[in-house]
Protein backbone atom coordinates (compact mmCIF):
# COMPACT_ATOMS: atom_id res chain seq x y z
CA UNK A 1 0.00 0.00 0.00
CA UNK A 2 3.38 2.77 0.75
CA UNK A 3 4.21 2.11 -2.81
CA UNK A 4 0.98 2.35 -5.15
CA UNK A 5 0.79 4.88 -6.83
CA UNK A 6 -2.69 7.00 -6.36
CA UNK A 7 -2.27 9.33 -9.54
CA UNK A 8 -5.15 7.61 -11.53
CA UNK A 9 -7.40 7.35 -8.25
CA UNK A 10 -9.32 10.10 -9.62
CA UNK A 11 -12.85 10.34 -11.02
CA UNK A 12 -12.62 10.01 -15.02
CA UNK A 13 -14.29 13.57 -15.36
CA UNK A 14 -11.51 15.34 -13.45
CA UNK A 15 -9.31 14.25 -16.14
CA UNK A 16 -11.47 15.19 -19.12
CA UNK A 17 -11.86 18.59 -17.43
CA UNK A 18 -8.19 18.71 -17.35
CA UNK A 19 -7.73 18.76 -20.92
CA UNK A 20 -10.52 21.33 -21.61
CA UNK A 21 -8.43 23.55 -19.31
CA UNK A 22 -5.57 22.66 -20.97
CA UNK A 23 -7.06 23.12 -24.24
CA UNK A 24 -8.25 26.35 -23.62
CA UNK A 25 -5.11 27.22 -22.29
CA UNK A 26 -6.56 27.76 -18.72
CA UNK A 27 -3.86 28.27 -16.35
CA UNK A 28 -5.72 30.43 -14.06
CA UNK A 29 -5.11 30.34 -10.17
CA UNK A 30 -8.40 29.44 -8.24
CA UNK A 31 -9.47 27.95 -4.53
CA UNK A 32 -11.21 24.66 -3.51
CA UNK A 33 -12.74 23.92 -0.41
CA UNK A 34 -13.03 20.11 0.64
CA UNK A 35 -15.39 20.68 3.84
CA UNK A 36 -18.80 18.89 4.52
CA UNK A 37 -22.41 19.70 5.27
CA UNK A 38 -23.82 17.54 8.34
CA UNK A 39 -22.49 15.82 11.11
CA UNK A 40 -22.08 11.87 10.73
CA UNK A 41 -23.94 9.88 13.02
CA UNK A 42 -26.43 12.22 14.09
CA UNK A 43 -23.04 13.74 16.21
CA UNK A 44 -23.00 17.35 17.60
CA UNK A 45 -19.35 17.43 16.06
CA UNK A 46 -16.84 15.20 13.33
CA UNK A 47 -12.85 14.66 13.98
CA UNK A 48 -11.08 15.12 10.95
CA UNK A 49 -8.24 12.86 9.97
CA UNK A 50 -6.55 11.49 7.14
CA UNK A 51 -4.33 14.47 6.50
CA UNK A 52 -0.65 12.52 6.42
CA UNK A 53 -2.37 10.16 3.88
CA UNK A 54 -3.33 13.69 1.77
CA UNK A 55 0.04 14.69 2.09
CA UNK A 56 2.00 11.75 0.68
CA UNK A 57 -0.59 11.30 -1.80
CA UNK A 58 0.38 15.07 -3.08
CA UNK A 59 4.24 14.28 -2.58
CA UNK A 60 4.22 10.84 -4.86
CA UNK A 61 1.81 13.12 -7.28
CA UNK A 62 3.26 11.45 -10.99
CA UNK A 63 2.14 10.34 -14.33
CA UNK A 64 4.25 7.42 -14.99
CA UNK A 65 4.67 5.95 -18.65
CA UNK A 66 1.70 3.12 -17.21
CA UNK A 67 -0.48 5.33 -16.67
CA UNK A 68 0.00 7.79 -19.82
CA UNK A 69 0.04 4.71 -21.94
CA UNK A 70 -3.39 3.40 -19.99
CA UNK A 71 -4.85 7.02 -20.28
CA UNK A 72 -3.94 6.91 -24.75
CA UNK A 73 -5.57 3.28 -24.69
CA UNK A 74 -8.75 5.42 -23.44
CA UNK A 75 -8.61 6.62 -26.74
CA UNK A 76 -10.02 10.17 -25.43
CA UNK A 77 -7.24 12.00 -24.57
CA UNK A 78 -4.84 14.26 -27.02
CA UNK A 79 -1.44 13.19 -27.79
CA UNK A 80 -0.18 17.53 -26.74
CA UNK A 81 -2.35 16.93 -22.84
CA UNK A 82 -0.61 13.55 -22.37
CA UNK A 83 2.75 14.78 -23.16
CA UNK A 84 2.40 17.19 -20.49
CA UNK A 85 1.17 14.71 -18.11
CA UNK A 86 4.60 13.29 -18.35
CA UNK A 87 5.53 16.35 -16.64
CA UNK A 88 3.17 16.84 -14.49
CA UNK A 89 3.62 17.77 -10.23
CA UNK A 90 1.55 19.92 -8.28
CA UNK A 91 3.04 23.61 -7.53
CA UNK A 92 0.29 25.01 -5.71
CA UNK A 93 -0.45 25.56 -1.74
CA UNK A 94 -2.77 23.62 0.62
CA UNK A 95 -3.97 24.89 4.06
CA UNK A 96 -5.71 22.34 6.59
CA UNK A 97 -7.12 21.59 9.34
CA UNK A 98 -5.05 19.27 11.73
CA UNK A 99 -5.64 16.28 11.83
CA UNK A 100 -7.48 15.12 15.25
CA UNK A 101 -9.41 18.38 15.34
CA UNK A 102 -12.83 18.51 16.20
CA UNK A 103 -14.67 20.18 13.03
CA UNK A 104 -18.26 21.49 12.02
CA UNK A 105 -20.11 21.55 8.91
CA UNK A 106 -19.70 23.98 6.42
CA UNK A 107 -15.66 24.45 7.72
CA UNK A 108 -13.00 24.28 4.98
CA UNK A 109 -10.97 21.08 6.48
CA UNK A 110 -8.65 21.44 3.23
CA UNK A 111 -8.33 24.41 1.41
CA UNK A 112 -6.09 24.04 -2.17
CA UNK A 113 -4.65 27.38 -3.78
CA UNK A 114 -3.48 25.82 -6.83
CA UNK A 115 -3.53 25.88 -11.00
CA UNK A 116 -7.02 25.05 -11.79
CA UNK A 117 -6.10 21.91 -13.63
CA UNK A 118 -3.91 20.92 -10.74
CA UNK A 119 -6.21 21.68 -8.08
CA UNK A 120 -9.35 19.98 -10.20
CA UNK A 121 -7.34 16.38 -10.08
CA UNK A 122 -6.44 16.25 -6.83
CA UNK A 123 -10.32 16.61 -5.87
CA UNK A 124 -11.24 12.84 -5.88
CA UNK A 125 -8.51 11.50 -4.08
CA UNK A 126 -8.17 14.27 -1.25
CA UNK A 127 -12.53 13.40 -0.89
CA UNK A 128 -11.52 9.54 -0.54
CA UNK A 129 -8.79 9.95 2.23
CA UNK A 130 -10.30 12.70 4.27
CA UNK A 131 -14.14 10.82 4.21
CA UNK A 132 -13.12 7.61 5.63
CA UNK A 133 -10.88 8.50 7.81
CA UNK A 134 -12.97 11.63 8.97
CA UNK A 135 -16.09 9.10 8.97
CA UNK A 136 -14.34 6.31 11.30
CA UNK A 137 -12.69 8.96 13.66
CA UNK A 138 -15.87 10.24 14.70
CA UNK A 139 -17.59 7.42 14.99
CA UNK A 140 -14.65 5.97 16.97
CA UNK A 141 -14.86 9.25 19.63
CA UNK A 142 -18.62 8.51 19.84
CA UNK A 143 -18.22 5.23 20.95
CA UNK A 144 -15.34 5.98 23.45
CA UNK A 145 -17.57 8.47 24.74
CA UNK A 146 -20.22 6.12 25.92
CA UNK A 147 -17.64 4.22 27.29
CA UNK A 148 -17.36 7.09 30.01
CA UNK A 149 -13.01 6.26 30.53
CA UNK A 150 -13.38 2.67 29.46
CA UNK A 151 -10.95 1.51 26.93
CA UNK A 152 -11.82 0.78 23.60
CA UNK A 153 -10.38 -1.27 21.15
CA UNK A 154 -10.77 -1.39 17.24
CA UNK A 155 -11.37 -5.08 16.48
CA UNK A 156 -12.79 -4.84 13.00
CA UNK A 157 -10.34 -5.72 10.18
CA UNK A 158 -12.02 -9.06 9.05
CA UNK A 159 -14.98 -7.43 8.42
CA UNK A 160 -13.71 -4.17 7.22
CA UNK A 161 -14.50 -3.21 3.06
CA UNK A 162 -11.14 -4.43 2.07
CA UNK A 163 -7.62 -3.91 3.41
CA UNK A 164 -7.43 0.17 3.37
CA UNK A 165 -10.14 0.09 4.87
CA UNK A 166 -9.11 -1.87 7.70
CA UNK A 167 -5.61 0.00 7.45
CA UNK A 168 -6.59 3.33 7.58
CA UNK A 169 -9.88 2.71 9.37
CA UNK A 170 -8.13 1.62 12.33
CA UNK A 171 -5.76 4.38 12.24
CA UNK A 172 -8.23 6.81 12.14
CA UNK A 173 -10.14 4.53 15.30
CA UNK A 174 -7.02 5.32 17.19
CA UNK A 175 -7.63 8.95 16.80
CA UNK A 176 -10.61 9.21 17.60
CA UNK A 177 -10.03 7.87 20.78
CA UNK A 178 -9.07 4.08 20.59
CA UNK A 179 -6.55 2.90 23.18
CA UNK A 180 -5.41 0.31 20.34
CA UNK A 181 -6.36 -2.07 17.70
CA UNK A 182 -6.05 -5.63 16.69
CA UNK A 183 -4.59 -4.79 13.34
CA UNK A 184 -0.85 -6.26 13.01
CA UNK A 185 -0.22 -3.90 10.03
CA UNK A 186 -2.03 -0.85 11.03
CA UNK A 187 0.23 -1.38 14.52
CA UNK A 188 3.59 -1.58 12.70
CA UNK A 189 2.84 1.30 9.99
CA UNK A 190 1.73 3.60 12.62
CA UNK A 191 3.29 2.48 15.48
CA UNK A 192 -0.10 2.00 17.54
CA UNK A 193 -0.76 -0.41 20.45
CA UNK A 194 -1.80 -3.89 18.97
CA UNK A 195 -3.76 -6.43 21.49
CA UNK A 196 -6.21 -9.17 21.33
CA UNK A 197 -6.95 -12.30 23.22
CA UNK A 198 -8.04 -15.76 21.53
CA UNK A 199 -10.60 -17.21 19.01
CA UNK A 200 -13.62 -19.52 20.16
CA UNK A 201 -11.30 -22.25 17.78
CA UNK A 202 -8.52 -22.24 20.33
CA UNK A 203 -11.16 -23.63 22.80
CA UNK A 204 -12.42 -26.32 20.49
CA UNK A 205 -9.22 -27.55 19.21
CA UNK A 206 -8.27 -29.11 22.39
CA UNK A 207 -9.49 -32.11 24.46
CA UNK A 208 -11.61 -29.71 27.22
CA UNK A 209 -11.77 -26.00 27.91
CA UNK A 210 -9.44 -26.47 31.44
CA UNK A 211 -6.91 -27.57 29.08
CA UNK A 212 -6.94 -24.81 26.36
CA UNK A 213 -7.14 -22.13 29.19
CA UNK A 214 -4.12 -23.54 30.89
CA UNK A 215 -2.01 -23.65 27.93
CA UNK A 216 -2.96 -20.12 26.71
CA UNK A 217 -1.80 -18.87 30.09
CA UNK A 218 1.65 -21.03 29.95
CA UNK A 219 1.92 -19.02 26.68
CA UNK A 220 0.79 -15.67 28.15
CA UNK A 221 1.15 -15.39 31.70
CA UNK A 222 1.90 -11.45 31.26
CA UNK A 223 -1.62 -11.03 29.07
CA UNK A 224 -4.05 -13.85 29.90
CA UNK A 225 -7.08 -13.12 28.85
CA UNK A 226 -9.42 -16.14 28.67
CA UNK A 227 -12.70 -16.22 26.09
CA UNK A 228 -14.91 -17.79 28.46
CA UNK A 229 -18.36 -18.25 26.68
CA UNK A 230 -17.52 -21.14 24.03
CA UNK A 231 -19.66 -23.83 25.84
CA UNK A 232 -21.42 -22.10 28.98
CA UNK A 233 -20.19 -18.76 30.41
CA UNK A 234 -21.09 -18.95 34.25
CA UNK A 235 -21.14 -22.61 34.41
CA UNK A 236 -18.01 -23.42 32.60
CA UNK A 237 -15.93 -20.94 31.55
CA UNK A 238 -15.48 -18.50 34.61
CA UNK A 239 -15.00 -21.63 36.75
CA UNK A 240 -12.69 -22.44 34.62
CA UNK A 241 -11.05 -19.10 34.38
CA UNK A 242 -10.97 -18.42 38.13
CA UNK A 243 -9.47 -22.33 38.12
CA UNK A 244 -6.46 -21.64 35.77
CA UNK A 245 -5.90 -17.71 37.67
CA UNK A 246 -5.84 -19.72 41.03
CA UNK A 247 -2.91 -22.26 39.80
CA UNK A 248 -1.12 -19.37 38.20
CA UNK A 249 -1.35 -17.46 41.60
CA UNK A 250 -0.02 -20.81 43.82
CA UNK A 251 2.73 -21.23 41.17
CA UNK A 252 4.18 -17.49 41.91
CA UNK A 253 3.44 -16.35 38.89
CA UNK A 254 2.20 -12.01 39.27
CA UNK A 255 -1.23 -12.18 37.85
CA UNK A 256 -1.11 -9.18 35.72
CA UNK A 257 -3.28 -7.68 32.45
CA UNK A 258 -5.65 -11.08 33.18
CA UNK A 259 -9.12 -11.26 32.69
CA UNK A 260 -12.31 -12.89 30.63
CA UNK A 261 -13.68 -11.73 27.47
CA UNK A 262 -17.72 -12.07 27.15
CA UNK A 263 -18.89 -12.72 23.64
CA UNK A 264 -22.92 -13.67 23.51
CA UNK A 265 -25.36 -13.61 25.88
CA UNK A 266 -26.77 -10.50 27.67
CA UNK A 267 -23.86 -9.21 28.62
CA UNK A 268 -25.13 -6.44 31.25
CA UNK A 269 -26.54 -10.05 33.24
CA UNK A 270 -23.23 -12.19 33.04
CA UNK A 271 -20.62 -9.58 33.20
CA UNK A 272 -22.28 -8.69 36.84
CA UNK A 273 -22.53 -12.38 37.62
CA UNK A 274 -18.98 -13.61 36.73
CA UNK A 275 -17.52 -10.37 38.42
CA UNK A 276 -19.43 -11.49 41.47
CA UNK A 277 -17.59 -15.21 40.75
CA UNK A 278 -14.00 -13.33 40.48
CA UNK A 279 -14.38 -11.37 43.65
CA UNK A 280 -15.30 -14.40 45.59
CA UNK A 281 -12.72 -16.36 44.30
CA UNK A 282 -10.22 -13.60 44.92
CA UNK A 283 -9.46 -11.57 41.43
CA UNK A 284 -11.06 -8.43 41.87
CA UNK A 285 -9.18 -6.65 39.54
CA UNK A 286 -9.48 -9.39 37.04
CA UNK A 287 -10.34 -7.56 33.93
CA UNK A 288 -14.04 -8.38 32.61
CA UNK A 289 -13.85 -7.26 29.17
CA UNK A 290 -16.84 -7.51 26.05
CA UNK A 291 -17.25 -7.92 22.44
CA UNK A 292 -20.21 -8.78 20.43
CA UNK A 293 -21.82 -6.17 17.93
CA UNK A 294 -21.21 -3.07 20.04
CA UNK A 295 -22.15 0.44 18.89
CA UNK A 296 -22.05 3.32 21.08
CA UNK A 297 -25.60 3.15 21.81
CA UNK A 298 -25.19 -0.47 23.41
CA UNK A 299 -22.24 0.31 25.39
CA UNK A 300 -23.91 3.40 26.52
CA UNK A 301 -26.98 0.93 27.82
CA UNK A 302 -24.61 -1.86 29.21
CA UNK A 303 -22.93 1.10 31.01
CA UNK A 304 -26.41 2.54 32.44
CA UNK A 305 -27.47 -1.12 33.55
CA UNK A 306 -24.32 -1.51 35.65
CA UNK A 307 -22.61 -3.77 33.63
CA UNK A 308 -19.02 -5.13 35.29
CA UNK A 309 -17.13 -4.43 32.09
CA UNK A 310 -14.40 -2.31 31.78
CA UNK A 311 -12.98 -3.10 28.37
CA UNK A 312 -14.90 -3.09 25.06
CA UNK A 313 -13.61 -4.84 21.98
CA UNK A 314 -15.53 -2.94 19.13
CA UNK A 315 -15.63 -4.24 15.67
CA UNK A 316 -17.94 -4.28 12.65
CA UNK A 317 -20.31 -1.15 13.76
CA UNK A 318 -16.97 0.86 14.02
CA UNK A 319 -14.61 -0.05 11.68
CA UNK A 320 -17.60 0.02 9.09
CA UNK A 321 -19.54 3.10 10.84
CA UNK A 322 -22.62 0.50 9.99
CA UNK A 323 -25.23 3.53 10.79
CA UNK A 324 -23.72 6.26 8.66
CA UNK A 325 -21.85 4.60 6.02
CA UNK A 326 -20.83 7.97 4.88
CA UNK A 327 -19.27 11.21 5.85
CA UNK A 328 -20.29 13.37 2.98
CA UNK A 329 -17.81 15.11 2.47
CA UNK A 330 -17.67 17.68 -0.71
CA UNK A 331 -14.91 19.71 -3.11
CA UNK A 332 -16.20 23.42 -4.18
CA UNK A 333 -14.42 25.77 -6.20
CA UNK A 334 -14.67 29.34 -4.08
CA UNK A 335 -12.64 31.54 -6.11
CA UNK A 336 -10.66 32.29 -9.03
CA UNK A 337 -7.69 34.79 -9.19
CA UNK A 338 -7.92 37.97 -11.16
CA UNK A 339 -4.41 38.90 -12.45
CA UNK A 340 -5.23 42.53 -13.23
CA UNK A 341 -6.76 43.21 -9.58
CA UNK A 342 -4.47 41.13 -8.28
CA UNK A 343 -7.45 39.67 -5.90
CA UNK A 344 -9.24 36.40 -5.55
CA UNK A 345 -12.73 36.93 -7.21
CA UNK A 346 -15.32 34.57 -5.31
CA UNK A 347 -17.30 32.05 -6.75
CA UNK A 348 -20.30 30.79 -5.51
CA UNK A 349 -22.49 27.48 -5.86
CA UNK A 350 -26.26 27.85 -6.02
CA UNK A 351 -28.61 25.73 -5.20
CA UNK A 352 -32.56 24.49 -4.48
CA UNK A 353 -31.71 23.33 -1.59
CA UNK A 354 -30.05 26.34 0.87
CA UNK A 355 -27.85 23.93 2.63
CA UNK A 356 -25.80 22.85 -0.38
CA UNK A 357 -25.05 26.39 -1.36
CA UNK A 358 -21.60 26.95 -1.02
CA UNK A 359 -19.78 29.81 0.93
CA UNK A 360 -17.15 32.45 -1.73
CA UNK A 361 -13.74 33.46 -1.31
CA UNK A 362 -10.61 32.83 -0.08
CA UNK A 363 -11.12 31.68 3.62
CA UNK A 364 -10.07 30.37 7.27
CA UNK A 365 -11.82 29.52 10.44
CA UNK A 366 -11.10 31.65 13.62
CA UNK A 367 -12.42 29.06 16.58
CA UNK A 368 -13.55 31.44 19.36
CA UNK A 369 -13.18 30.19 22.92
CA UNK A 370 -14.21 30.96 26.43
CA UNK A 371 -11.54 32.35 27.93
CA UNK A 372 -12.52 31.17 31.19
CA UNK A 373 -13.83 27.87 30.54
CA UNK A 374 -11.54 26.83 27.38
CA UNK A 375 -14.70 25.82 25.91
CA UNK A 376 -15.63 26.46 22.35
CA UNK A 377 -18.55 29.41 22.05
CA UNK A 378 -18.71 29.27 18.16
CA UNK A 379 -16.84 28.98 14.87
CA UNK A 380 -16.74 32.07 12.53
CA UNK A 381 -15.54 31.23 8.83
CA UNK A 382 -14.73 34.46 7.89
CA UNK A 383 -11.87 35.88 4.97
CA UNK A 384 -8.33 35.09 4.54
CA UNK A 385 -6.95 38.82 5.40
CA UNK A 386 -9.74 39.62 8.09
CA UNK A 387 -8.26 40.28 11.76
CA UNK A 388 -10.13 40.53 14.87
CA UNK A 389 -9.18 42.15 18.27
CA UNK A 390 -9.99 40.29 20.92
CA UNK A 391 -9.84 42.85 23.53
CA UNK A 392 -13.31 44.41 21.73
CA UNK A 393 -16.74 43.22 21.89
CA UNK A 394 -17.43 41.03 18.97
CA UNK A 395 -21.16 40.01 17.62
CA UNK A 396 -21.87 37.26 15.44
CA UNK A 397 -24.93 35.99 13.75
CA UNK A 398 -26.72 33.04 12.08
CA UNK A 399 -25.97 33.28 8.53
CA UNK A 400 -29.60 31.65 7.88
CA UNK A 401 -31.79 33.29 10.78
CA UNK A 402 -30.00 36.35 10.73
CA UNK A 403 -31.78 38.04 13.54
CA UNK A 404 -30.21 35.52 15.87
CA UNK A 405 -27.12 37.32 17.38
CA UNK A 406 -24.76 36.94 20.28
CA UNK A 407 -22.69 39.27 21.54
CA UNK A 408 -19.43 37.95 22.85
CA UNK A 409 -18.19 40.97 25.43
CA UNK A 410 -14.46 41.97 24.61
CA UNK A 411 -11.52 40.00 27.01
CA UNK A 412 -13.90 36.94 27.44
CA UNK A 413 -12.50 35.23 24.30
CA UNK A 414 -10.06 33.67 22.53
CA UNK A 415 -9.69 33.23 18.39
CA UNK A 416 -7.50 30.24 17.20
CA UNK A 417 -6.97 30.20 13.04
CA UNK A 418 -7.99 26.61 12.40
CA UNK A 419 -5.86 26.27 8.81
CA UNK A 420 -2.30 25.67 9.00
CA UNK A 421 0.28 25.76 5.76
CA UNK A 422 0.71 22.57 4.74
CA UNK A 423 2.46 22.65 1.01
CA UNK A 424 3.50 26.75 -0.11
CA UNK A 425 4.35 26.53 -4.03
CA UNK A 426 4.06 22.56 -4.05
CA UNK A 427 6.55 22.18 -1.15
CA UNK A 428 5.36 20.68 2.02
CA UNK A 429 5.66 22.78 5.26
CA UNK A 430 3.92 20.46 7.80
CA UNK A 431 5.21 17.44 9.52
CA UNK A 432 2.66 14.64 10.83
CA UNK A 433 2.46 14.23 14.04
CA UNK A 434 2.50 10.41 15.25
CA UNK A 435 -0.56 8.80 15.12
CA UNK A 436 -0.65 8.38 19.25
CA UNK A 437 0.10 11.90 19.84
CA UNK A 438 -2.73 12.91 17.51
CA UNK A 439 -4.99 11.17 19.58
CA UNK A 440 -3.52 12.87 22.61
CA UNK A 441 -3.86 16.24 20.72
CA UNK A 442 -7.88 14.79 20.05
CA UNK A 443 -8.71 13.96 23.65
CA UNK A 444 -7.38 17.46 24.32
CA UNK A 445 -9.75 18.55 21.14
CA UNK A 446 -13.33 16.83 22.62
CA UNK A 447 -12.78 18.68 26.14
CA UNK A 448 -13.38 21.71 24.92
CA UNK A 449 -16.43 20.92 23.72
CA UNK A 450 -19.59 21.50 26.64
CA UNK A 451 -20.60 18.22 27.52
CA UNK A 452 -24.13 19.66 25.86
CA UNK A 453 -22.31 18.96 22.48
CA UNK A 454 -20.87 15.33 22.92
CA UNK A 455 -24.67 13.89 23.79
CA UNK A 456 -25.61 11.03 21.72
CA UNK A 457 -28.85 12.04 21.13
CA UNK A 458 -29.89 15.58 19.95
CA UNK A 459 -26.61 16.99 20.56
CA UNK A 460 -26.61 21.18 21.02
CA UNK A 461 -25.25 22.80 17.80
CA UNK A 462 -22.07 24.38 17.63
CA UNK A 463 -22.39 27.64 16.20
CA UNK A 464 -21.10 28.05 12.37
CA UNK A 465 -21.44 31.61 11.39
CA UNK A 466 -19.89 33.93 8.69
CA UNK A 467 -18.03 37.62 8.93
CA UNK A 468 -19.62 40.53 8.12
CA UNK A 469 -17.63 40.87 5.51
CA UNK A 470 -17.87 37.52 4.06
CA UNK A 471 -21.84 37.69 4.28
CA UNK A 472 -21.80 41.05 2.69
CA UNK A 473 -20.20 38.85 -0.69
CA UNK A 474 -22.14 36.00 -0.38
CA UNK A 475 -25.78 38.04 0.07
CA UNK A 476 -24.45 40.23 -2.83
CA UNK A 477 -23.58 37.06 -5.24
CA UNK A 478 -26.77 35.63 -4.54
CA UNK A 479 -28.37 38.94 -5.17
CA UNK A 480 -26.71 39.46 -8.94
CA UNK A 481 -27.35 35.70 -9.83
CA UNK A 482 -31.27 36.60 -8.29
CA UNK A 483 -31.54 39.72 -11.31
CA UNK A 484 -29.57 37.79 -13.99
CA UNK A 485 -32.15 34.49 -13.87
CA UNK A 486 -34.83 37.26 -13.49
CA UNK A 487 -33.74 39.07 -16.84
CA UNK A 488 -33.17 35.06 -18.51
């Protein structure tokens, strides 16, 4: 997977549209926004991630002689456009948002300043990286939520959409939250924890369960962690559990990282029974931990039943984000540049339906915070060159229900520009951060949202709202494009 290369994982129409440009001898300079419209998962927020995958994807950016001979097989393409191919590497700049961050709708996550025909290609590819992982990293930080400090690990590769998906899915699982995943190659490509315990086959390729359990544990006396519901949970496997802990005790062995795994059965009803069995027997800080189809919803009723489990193996309804197969993510074209003003001119999207039409300009997000609380008040998309003083009042507005306004008193706040440089003139500028201190960075991202925000259900709404001055240019696009269909 380090080695493919991703030039032709584009969308054939990005490629056609790459000619006309080239055709028409387009070389003008214009802005994309990659950003998306609703939350995933019925979530008051997303994490975006993906970003180092972006990145090398731009960096290994090449037409090799494959893929120009492929493309001239297509029979569609011009002999002059495929001889520049040969030449072809991106020059332009890219601003995003870090990876791990917590995001809203309507936010550019990647902005590209770039060529036109340069910034059209990359559009397919950036969308595919920045979707999954985006999609699996918030589902991921919902379901360690629910597990109110529990750990959480990804176990989903087998029944992940192929091996990216398991790859990458698990990486982004880790950022959202994930103390680790079962995923040998995600672990050594990322350098990630990697854990796991034993199949239900171990059990039934021996003579008896006793037997199996006492030979895992000869194996792993530093990580024994005993799948105890193959036959019958409470009436075989924790007795025979608690059996093989006892012997390992009387044989001085330090029981340490030991526990059961529960994999059927109502697990709110057993994991309080056999945690009952271990404290009797003398292993109260035997670890009780659970798979089986969780979501965030089920952990988050285990949890409210009193369930004795502190460790939640989650697999398909994560790694696949089962609910919301989809993040939704979008690539808009917000400006061209005008060589005699000198100035980006903004472009702007319309639409029937108000939600898909697209903010103008050349942008960033300010991310205004509480000063006292650290917690986020509101996002404010606003213009490139704008600056704010933070020592004055400041009012923003709903860009839809504009008579909604809050006025955020002067010294109570704190603005933090959301878009970093990440290439300038098709170099990169930004190092990746490793993958565990991203989800460090993460955790340190979801506390500053109110707890209001990280609900399940019917989360509160962060507020999205636009500048003055950006509203002023989007009310007075939409105004001109109003008179030209009425004069049509």
């Amino acid at each position: 997977m380090s080695t493919l290369n991703l030039t032709l994982l584009t969308d054939l129409y990005e490629l056609t549209m790459m000619q006309g440009y080239f055709e028409s001898h387009s070389s003008e300079v214009v802005i994309f926004d990659a950003f998306y419209r609703n939350n995933p998962c019925g979530n008051g927020y997303a994490i975006t991630a993906g970003l180092e995958q972006v990145i090398d994807y731009i960096k290994n950016l090449h037409f090799s002689d494959e893929d120009i001979s492929y493309l001239d097989s297509l029979g569609i393409f011009h002999k002059d456009f495929l001889d520049y191919l040969r030449n072809f590497q991106f020059t332009g700049d890219i601003y995003a948002v870090p990876e791990g961050s917590v995001v809203f709708p309507r936010e550019p996550l990647i902005k590209v300043i770039a060529p036109i025909m340069q910034a059209q290609l990359v559009e397919t590819a950036i969308l595919t990286i920045l979707n999954h992982q985006s999609l699996i990293a918030t589902k991921a930080a919902r379901v360690v939520h629910a597990a109110r400090g529990d750990g959480i690990m990804e176990f989903g590769l087998r029944r992940a959409q192929g091996p990216d998906a398991g790859v990458y899915g698990a990486r982004a699982a880790v950022i959202g939250g994930c103390i680790g995943t079962s995923n040998v190659l995600t672990g050594q490509l990322f350098d990630v924890p990697v854990k796991g315990t034993h199949a239900h086959s171990w059990i039934m390729s021996f003579p008896d369960e006793y037997t199996a359990f006492k030979t895992y544990s000869e194996l792993y006396p530093n990580a024994c962690t005993l799948l105890v519901d193959t036959y019958d949970t409470l009436r075989s496997g924790v007795p025979n559990a608690i059996r093989v802990f006892r012997e390992m005790r009387e044989s001085g062995i330090e029981l340490k990282n030991y526990g059961i795994r529960l994999d059927s059965g109502d697990l709110a009803y057993i994991s309080k029974k056999a945690r009952r069995m271990l404290d009797a027997a003398g292993f109260p800080d035997a670890v009780i931990s659970a798979s089986s189809d969780l979501d965030e919803y089920l952990i988050d009723s285990l949890k409210t039943q009193g369930a004795a489990i502190t460790s939640w193996g989650v697999g398909t309804n994560l790694i696949t984000s089962k609910d919301c197969p989809a993040f939704g993510g979008v690539y808009k074209l917000a400006a061209i540049y005008n060589e005699e003003t000198g100035e980006f001119m903004p472009k702007i999207k319309l639409s029937e339906n108000t939600e898909k039409i697209t903010n103008p300009g050349n942008k960033t997000i300010l991310r205004i915070y509480d000063k006292e609380t650290g917690k986020i008040r509101a996002d404010l998309i606003c213009l490139a060159d704008e600056t704010f003083d933070e020592s004055k009042d400041m009012i923003i507005f709903d860009p839809l229900e504009t008579w909604k306004k809050t006025k955020i008193k002067g010294g109570t706040y704190k603005l933090r520009e959301m878009l970093v440089p990440v290439f300038l003139k098709g170099e990169c500028v930004y190092t990746s951060p490793a993958v565990m201190d991203i989800r460090e960075y993460c955790s340190r991202e979801k506390d500053t949202l109110w707890d209001e925000t990280k609900r399940l259900a019917n989360p509160h709404e962060v507020y999205v709202d636009l500048s003055d001055r950006l509203f002023r240019i989007k009310s007075e696009l939409l105004e001109q494009m109003g008179r030209e269909a009425l004069s049509l």
